[in-house]
C-alpha atoms as a PDB file:
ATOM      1  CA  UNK A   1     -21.405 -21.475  -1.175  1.00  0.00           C
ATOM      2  CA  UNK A   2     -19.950 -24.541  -3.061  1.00  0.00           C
ATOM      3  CA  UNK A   3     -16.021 -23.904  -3.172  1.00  0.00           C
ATOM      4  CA  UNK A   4     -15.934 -21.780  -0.574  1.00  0.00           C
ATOM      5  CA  UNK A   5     -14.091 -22.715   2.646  1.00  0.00           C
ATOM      6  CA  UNK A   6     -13.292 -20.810   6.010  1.00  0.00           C
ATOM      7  CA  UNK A   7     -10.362 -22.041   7.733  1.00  0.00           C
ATOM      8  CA  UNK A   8     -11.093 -18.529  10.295  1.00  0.00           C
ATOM      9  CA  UNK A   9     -14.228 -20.140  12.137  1.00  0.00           C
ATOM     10  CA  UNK A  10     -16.267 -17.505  10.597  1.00  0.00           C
ATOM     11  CA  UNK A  11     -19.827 -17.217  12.173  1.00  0.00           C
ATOM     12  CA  UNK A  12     -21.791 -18.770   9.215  1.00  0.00           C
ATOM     13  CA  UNK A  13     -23.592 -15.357   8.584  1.00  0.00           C
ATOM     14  CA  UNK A  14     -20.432 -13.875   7.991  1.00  0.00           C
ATOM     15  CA  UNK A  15     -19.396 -16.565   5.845  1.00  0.00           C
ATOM     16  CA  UNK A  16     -22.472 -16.727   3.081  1.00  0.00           C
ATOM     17  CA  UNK A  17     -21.931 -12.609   3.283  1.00  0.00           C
ATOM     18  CA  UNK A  18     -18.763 -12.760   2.139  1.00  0.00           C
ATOM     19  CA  UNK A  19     -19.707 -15.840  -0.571  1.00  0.00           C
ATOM     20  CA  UNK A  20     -22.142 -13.371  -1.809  1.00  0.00           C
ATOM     21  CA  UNK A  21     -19.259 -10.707  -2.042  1.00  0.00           C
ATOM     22  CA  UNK A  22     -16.920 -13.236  -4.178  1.00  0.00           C
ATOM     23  CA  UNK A  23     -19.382 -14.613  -6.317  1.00  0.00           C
ATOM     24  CA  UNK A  24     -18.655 -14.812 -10.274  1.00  0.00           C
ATOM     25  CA  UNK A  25     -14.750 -14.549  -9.460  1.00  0.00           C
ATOM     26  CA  UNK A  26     -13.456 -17.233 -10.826  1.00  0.00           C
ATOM     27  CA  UNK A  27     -10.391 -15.848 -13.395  1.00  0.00           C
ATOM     28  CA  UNK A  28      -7.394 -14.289 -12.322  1.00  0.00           C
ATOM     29  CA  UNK A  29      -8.893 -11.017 -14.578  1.00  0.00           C
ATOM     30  CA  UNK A  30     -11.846 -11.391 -12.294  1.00  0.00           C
ATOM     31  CA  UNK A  31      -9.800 -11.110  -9.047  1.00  0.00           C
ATOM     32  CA  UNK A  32      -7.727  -8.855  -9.899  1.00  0.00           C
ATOM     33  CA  UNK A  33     -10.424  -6.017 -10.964  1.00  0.00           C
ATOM     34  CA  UNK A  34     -12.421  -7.197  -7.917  1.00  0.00           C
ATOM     35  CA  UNK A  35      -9.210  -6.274  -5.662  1.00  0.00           C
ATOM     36  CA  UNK A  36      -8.640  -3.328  -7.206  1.00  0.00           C
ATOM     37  CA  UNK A  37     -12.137  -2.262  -7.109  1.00  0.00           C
ATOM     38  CA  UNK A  38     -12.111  -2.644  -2.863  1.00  0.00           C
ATOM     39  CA  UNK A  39     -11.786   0.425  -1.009  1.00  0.00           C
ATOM     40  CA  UNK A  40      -9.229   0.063   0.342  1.00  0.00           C
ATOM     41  CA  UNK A  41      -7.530  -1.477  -2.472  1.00  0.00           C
ATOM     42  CA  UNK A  42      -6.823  -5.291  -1.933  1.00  0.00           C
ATOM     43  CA  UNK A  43      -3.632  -6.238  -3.809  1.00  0.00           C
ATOM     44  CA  UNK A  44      -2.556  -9.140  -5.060  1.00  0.00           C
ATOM     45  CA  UNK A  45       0.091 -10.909  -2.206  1.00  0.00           C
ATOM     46  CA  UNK A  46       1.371 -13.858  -3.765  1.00  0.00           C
ATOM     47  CA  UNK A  47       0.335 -16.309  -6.629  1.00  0.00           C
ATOM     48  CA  UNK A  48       1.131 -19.914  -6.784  1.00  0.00           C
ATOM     49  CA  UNK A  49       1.191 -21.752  -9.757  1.00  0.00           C
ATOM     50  CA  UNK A  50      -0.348 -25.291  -9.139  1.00  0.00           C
ATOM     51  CA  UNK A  51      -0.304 -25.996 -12.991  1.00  0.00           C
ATOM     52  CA  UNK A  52      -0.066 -24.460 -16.569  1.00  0.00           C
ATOM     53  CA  UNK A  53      -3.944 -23.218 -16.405  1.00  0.00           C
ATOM     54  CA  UNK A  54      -4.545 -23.202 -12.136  1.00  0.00           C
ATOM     55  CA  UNK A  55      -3.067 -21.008  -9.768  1.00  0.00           C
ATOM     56  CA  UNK A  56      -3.595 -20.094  -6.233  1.00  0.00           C
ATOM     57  CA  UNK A  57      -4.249 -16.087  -5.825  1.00  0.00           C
ATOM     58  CA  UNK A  58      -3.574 -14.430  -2.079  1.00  0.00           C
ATOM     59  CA  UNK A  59      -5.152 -11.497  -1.268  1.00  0.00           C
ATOM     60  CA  UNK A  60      -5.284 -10.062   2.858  1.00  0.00           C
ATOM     61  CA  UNK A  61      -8.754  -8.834   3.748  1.00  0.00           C
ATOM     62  CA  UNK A  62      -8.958  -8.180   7.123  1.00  0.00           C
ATOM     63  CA  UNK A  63      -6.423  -8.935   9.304  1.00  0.00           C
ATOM     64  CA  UNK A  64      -5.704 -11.491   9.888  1.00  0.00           C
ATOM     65  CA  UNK A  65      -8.003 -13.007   7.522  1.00  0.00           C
ATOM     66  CA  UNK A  66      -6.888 -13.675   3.693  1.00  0.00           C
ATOM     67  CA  UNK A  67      -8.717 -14.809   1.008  1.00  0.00           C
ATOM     68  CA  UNK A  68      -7.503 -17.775  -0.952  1.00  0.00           C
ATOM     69  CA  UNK A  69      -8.534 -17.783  -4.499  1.00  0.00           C
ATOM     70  CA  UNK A  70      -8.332 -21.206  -7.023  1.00  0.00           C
ATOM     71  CA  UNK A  71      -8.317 -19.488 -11.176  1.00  0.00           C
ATOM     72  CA  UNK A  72      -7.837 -20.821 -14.050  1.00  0.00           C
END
């Protein structure tokens, strides 16, 4: 579970489900198809650029939890 972090108090069963869910997602390309590939859909919400090859990628999952993703 190394990167991920639950600001949502998850119960920690919940939590290495949902690591095992997001595993191997670590390019924008990645996230995206994985987002798309949800039923429902999970769009892209925002993206913040942190540098010239990092950005921050919001997606809502359940409300009111979001997932916060850090690609390069």
């Amino acid at each position: 579970m190394s990167g991920l972090w639950s600001y949502a108090a998850l119960p920690p069963d919940d939590l290495r489900a949902l690591a095992a869910r997001l595993d191997g997602l670590g390019t924008l390309e990645r996230v995206l198809a994985w987002g798309a590939g949800q039923h429902p859909p999970r769009p892209i919400a925002g993206v913040v650029t942190q540098d010239e090859f990092t950005h921050d990628v919001l997606l809502p999952i359940e409300p009111p939890l979001w997932l916060v993703f850090d690609v390069t």
